[in-house]
N, C-alpha and C. Protein backbone atom coordinates (compact mmCIF):
# COMPACT_ATOMS: atom_id res chain seq x y z
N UNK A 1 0.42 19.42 16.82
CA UNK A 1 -0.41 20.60 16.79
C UNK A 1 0.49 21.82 17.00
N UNK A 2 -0.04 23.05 16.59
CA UNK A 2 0.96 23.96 16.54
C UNK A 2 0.41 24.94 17.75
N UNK A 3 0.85 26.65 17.54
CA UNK A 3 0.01 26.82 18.97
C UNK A 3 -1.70 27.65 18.70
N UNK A 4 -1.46 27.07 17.26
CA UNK A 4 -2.78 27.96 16.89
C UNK A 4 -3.99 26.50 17.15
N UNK A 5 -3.53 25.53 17.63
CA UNK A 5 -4.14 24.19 17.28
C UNK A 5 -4.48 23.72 16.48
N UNK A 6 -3.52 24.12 15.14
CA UNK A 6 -3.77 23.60 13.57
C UNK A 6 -3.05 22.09 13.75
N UNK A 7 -3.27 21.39 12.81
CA UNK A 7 -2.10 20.18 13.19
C UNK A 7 -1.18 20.25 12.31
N UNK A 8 0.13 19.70 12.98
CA UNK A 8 1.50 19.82 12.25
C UNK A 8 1.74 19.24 10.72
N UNK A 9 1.91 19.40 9.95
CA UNK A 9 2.41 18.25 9.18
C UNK A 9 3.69 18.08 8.91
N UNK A 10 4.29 16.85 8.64
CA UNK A 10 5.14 16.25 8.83
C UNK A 10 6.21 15.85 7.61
N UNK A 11 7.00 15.61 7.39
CA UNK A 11 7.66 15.80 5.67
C UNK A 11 6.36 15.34 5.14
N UNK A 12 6.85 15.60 4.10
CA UNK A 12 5.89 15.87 2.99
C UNK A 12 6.40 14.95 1.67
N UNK A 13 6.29 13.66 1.55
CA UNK A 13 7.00 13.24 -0.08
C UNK A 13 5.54 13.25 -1.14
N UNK A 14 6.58 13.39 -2.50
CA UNK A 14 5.53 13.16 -3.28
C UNK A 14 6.43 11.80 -4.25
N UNK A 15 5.11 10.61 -4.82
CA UNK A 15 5.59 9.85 -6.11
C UNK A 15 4.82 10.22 -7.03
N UNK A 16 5.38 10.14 -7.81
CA UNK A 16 4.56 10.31 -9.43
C UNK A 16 4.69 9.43 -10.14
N UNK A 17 3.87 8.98 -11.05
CA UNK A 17 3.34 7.82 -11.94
C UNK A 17 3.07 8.71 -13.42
N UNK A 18 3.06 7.82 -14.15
CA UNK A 18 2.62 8.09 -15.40
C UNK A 18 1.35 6.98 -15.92
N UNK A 19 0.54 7.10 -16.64
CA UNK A 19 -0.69 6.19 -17.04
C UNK A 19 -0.73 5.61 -15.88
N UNK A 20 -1.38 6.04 -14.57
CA UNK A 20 -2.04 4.82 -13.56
C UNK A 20 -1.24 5.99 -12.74
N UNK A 21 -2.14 4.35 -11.56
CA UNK A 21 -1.37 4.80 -9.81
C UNK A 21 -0.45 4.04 -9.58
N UNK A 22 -0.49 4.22 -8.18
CA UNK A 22 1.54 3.29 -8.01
C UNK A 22 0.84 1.57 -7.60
N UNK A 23 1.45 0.62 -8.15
CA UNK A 23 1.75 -0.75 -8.08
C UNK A 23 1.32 -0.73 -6.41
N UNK A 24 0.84 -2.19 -6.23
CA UNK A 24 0.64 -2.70 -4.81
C UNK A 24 1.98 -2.33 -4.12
N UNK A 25 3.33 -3.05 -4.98
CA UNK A 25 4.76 -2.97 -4.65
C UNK A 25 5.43 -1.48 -3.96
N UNK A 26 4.61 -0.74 -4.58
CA UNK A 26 4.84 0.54 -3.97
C UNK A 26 4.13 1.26 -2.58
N UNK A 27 3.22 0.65 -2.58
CA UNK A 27 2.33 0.92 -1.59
C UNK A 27 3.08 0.26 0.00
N UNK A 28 3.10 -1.34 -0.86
CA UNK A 28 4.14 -2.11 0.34
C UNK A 28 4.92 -1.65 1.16
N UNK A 29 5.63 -0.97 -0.37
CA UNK A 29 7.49 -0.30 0.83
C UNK A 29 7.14 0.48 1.16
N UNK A 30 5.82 1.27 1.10
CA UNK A 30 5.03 2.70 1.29
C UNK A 30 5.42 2.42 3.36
N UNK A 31 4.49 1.19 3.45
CA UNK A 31 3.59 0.68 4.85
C UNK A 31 5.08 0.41 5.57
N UNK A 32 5.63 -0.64 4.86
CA UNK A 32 6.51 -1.03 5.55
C UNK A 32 7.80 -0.16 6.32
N UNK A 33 7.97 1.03 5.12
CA UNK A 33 8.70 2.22 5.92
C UNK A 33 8.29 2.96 6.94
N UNK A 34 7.15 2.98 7.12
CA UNK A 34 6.34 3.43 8.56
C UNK A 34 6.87 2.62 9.35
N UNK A 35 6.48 1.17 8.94
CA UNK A 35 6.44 0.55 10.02
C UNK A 35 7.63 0.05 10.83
N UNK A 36 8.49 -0.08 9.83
CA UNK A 36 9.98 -1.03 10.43
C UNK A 36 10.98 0.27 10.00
N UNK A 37 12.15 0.59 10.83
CA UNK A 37 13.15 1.37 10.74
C UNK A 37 14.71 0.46 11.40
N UNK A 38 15.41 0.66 10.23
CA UNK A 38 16.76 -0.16 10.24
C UNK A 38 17.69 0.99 10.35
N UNK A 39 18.19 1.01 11.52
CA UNK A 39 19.39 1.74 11.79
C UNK A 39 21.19 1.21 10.62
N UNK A 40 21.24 1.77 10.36
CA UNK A 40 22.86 1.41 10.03
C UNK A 40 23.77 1.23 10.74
N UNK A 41 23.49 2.14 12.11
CA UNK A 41 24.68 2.50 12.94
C UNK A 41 24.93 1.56 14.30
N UNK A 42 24.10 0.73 13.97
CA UNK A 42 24.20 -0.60 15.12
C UNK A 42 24.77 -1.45 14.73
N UNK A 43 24.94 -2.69 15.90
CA UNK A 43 25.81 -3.76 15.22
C UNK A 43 25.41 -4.24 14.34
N UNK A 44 26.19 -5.24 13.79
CA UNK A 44 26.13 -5.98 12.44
C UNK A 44 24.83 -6.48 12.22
N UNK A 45 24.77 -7.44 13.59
CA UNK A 45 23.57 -8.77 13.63
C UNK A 45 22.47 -7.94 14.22
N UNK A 46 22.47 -6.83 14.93
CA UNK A 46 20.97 -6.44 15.10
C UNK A 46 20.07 -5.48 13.95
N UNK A 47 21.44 -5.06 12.64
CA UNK A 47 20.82 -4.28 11.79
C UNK A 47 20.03 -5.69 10.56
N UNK A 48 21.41 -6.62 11.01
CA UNK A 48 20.74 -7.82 9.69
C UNK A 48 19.35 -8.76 10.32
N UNK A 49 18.68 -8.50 11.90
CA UNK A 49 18.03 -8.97 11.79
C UNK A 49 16.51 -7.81 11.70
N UNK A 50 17.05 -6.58 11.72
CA UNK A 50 15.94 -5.65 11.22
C UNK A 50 15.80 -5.93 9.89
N UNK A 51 16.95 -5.91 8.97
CA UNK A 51 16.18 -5.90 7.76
C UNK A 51 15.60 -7.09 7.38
N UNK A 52 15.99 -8.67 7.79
CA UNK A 52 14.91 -9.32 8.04
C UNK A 52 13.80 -9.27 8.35
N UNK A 53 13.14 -8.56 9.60
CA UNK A 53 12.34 -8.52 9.72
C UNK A 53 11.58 -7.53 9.12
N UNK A 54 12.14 -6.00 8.02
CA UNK A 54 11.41 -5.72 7.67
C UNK A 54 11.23 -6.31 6.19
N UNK A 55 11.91 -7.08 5.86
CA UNK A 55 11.80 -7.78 4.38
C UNK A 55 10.32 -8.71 5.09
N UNK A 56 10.46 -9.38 5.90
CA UNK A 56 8.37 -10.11 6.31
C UNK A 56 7.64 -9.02 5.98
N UNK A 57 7.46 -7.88 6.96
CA UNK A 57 6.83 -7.16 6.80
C UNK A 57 6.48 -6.83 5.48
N UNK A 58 7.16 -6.65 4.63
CA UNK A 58 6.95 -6.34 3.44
C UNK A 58 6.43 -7.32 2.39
N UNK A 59 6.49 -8.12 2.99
CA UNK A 59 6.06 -9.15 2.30
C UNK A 59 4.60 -9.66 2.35
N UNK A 60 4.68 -9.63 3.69
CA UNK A 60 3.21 -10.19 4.48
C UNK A 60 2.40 -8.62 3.61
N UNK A 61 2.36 -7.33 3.92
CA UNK A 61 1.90 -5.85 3.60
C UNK A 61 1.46 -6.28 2.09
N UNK A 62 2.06 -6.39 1.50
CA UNK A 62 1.93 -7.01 -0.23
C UNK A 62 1.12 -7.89 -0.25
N UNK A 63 1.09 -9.03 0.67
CA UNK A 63 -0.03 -9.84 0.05
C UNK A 63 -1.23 -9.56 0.36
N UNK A 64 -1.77 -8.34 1.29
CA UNK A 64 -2.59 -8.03 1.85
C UNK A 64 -3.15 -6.68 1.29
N UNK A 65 -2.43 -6.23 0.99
CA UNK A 65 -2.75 -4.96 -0.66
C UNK A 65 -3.19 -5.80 -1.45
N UNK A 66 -2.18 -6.88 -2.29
CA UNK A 66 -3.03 -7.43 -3.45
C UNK A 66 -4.12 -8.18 -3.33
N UNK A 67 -4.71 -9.08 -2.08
CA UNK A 67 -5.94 -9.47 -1.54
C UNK A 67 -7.19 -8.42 -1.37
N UNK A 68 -6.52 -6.93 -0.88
CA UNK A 68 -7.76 -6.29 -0.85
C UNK A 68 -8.21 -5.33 -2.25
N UNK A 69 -7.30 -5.14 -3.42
CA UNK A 69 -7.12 -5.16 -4.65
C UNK A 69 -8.25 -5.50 -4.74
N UNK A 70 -8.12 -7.30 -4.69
CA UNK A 70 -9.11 -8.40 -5.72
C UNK A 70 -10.31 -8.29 -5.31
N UNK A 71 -10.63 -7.72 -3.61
CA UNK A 71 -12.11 -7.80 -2.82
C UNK A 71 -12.86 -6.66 -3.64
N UNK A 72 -11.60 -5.72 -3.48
CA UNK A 72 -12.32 -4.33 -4.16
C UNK A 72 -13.00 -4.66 -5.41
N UNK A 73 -12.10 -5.30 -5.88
CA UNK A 73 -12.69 -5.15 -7.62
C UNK A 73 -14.05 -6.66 -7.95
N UNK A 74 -13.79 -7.26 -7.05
CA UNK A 74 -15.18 -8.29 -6.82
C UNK A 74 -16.20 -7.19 -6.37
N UNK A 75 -16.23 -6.35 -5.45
CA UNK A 75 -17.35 -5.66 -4.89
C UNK A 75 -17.72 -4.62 -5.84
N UNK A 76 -16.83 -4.30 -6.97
CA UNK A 76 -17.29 -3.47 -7.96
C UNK A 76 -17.96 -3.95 -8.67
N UNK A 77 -18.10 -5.06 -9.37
CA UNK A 77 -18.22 -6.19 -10.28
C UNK A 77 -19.66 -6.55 -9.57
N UNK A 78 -19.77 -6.67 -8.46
CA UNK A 78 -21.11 -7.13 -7.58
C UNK A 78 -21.98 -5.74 -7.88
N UNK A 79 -21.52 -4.75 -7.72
CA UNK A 79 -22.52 -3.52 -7.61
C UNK A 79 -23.00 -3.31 -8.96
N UNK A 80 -22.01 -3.57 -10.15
CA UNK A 80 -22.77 -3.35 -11.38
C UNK A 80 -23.40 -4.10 -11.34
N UNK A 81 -23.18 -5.40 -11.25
CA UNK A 81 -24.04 -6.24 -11.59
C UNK A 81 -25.59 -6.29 -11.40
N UNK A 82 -25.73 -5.74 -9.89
CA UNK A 82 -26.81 -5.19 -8.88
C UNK A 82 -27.54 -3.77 -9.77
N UNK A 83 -26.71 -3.08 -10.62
CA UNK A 83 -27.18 -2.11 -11.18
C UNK A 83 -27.75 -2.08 -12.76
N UNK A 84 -27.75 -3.89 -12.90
CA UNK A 84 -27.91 -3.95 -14.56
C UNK A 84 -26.57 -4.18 -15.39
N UNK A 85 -25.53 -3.61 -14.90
CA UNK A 85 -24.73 -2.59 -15.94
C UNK A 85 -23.56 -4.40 -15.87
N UNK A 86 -24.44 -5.42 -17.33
CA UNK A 86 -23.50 -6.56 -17.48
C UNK A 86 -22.23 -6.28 -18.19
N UNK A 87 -22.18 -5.75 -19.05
CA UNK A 87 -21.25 -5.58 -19.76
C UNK A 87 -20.52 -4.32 -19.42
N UNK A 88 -20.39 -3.85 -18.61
CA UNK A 88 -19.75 -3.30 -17.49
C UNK A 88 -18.75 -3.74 -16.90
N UNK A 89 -19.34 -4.83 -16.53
CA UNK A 89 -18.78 -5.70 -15.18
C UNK A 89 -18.41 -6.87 -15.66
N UNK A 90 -18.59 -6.96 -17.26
CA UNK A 90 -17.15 -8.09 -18.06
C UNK A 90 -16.27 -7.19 -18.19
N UNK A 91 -16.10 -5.92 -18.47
CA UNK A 91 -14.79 -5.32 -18.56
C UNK A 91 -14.54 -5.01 -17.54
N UNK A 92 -14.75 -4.64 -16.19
CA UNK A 92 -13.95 -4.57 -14.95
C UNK A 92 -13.20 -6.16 -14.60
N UNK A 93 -13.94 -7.00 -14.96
CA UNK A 93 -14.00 -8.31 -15.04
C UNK A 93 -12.81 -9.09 -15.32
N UNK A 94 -12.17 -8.22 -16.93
CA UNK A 94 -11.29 -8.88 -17.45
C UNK A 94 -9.81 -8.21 -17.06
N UNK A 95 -9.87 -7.16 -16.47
CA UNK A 95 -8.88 -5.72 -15.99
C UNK A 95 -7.61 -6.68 -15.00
């Protein structure tokens, strides 16, 4: 917060895409850079077992994007369906 009590913001990145949004894959290393930070400047074996551990992280993050992907697009598929709209919800269907 600043002293006007606005809140701070914090760097700022941008990605850009062309036709679409960014891949689960991107989202992954999105989470996982929050979450895990690998120093360089430490020893050998405590930087190689960060990036181990953030290579799980990243891994486990991915399969859990592309799981909630598939819920999403089942619950879309459910609502047309709920709305009439069949042939709708064969082309979300086949996506």
């Amino acid at each position: 917060m600043n002293q006007e009590g606005l809140p701070k913001l914090g760097a700022i990145e941008v990605a850009t895409t062309n036709y679409g949004g960014h891949p689960p894959e991107f989202w992954a290393e999105q989470l996982t850079n929050k979450i895990v930070g690998v120093s360089e400047d430490k020893e050998p074996h405590i930087t190689e077992q960060a990036r181990a551990y953030r290579d799980v992280i990243y891994k486990v993050a991915l399969i859990y994007i592309k799981n909630a992907i598939k819920s999403y697009k089942v619950t879309i598929i459910q609502e047309l369906l709920k709305g009439g709209e069949e042939e709708l919800a064969k082309v979300i269907r086949r996506l």
